[in-house]
C-alpha atoms as a PDB file:
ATOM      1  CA  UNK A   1       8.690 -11.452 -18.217  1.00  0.00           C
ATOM      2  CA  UNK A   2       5.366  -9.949 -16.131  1.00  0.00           C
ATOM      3  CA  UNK A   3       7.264 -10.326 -12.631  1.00  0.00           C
ATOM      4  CA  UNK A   4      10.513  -8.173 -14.564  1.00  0.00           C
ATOM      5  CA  UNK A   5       7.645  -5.439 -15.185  1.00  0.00           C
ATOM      6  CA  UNK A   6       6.250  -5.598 -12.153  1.00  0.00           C
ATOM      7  CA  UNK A   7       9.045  -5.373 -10.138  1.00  0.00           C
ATOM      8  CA  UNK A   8      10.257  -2.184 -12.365  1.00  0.00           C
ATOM      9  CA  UNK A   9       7.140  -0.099 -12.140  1.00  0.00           C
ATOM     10  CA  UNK A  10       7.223  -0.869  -8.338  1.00  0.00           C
ATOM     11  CA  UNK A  11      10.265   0.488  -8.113  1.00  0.00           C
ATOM     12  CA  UNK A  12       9.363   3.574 -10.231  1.00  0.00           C
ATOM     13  CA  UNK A  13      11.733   2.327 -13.091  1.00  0.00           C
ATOM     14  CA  UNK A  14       8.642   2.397 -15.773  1.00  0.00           C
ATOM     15  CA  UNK A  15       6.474   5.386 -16.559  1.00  0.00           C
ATOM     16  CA  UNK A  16       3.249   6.032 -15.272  1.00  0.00           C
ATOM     17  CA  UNK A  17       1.622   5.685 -18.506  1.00  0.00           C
ATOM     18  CA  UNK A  18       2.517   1.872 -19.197  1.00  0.00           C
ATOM     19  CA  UNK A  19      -0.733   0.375 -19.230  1.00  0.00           C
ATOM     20  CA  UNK A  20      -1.318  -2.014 -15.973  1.00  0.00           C
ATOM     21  CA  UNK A  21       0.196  -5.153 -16.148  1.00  0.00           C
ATOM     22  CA  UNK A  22      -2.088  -7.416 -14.399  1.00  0.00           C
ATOM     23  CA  UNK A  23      -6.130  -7.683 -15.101  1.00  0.00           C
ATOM     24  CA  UNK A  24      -7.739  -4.734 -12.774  1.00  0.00           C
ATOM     25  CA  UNK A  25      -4.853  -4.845 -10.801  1.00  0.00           C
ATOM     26  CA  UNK A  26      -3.159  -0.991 -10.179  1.00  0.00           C
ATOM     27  CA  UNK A  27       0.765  -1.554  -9.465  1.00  0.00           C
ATOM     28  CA  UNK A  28       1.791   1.804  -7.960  1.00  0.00           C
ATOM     29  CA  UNK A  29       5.209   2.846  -7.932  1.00  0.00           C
ATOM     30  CA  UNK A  30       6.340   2.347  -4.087  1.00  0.00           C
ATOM     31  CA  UNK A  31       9.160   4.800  -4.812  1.00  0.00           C
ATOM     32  CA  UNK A  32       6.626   7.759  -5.849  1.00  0.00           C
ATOM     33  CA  UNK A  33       7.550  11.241  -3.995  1.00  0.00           C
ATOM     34  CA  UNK A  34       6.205  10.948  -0.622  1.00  0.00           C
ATOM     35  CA  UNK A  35       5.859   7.168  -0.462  1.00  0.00           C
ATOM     36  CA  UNK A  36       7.723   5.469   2.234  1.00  0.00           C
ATOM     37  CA  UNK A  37       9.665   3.381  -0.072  1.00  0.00           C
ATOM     38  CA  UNK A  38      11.176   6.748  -1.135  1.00  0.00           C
ATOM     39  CA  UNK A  39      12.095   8.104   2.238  1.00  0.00           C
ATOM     40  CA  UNK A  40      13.760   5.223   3.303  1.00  0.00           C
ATOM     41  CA  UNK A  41      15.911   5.472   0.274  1.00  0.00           C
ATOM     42  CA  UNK A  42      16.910   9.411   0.520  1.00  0.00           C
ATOM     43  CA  UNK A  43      17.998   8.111   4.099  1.00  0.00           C
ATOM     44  CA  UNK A  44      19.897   5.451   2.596  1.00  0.00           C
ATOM     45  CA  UNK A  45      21.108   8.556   0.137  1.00  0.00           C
ATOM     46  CA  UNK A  46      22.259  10.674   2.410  1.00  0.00           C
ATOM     47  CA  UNK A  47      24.112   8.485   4.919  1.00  0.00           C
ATOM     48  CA  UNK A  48      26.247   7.180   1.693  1.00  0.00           C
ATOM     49  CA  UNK A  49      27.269  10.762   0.999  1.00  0.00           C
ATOM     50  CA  UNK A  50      27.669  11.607   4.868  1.00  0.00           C
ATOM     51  CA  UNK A  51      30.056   8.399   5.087  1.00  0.00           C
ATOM     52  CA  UNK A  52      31.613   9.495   0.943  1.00  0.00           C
ATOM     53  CA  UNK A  53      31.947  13.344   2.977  1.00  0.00           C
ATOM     54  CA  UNK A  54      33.841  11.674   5.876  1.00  0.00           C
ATOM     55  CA  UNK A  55      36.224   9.507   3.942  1.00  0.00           C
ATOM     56  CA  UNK A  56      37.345  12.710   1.811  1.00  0.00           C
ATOM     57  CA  UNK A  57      35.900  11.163  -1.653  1.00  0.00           C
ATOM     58  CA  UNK A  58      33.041  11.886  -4.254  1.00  0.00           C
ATOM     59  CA  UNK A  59      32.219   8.398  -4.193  1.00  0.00           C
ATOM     60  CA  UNK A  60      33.467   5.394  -2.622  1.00  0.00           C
ATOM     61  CA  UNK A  61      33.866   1.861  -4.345  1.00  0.00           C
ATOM     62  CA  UNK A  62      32.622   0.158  -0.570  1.00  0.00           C
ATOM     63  CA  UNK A  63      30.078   2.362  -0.242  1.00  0.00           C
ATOM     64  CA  UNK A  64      28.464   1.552  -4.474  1.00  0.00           C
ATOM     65  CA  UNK A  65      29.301  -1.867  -3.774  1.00  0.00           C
ATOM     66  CA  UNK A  66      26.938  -2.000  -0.860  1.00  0.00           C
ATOM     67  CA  UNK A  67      24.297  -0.510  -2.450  1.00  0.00           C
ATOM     68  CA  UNK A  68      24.311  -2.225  -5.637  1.00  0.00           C
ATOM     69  CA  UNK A  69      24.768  -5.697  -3.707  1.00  0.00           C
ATOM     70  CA  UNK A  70      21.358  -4.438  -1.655  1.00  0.00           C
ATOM     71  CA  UNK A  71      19.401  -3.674  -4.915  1.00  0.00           C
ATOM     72  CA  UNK A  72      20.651  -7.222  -6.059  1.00  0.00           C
ATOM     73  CA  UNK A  73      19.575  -8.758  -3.211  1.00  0.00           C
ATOM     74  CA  UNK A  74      16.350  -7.185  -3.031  1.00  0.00           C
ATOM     75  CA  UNK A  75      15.469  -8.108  -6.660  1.00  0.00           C
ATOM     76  CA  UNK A  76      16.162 -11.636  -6.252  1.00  0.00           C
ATOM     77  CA  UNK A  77      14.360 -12.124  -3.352  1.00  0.00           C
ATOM     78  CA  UNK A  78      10.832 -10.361  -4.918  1.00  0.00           C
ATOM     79  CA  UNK A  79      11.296 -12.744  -7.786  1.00  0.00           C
ATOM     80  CA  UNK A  80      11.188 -15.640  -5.228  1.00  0.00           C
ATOM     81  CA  UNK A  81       8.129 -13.885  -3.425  1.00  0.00           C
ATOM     82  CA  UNK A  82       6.453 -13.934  -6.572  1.00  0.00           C
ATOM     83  CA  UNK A  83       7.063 -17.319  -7.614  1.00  0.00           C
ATOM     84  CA  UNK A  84       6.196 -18.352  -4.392  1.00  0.00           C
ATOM     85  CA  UNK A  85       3.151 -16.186  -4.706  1.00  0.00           C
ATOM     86  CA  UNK A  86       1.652 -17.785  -7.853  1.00  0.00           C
ATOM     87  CA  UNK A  87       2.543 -21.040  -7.148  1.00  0.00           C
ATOM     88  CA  UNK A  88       0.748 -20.567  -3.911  1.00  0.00           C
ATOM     89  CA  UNK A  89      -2.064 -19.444  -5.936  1.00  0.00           C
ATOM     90  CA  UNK A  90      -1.970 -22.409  -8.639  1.00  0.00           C
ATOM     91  CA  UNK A  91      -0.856 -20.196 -10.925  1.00  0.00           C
ATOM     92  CA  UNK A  92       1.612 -21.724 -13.639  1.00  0.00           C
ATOM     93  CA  UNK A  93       4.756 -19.860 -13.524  1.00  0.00           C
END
């Protein structure tokens, strides 16, 4: 599905070499080194092994459960922004 592949090479999960998706349309990958999309998350990084370094563990279940529900989240609300988007655009979905 084109929002699926959109959504993935935004978020750096394809390779730069997939051809672009849309017609003259450049998706850049907003997790690129650099990119603020890419601080943000070595923040988000590091205070999950600062609060993994606190509790005594390698990992903690609370602390992958809160990021993987955040990833969720955020992928199922850009699928609704880009429904939203080409319906607002009378584009068929």
């Amino acid at each position: 599905m084109q929002k699926e592949l959109i959504y993935d090479k935004v978020n750096g999960f394809l390779t730069d070499g997939m051809p672009s998706l849309l017609e003259g349309a450049v998706i850049e990958d907003e997790f690129a080194e650099g990119k603020e999309c890419c601080l943000l998350y070595e923040g988000v990084y590091q205070a999950g092994r600062n609060l993994c370094e606190r509790l005594g563990e390698d990992e903690d279940s609370d602390v992958e459960t809160i990021l993987n529900g955040m990833e969720r989240i955020t992928r199922l609300v850009s699928m609704k922004m880009y429904e939203y988007g080409r319906r607002e655009a009378g584009i068929a979905i």
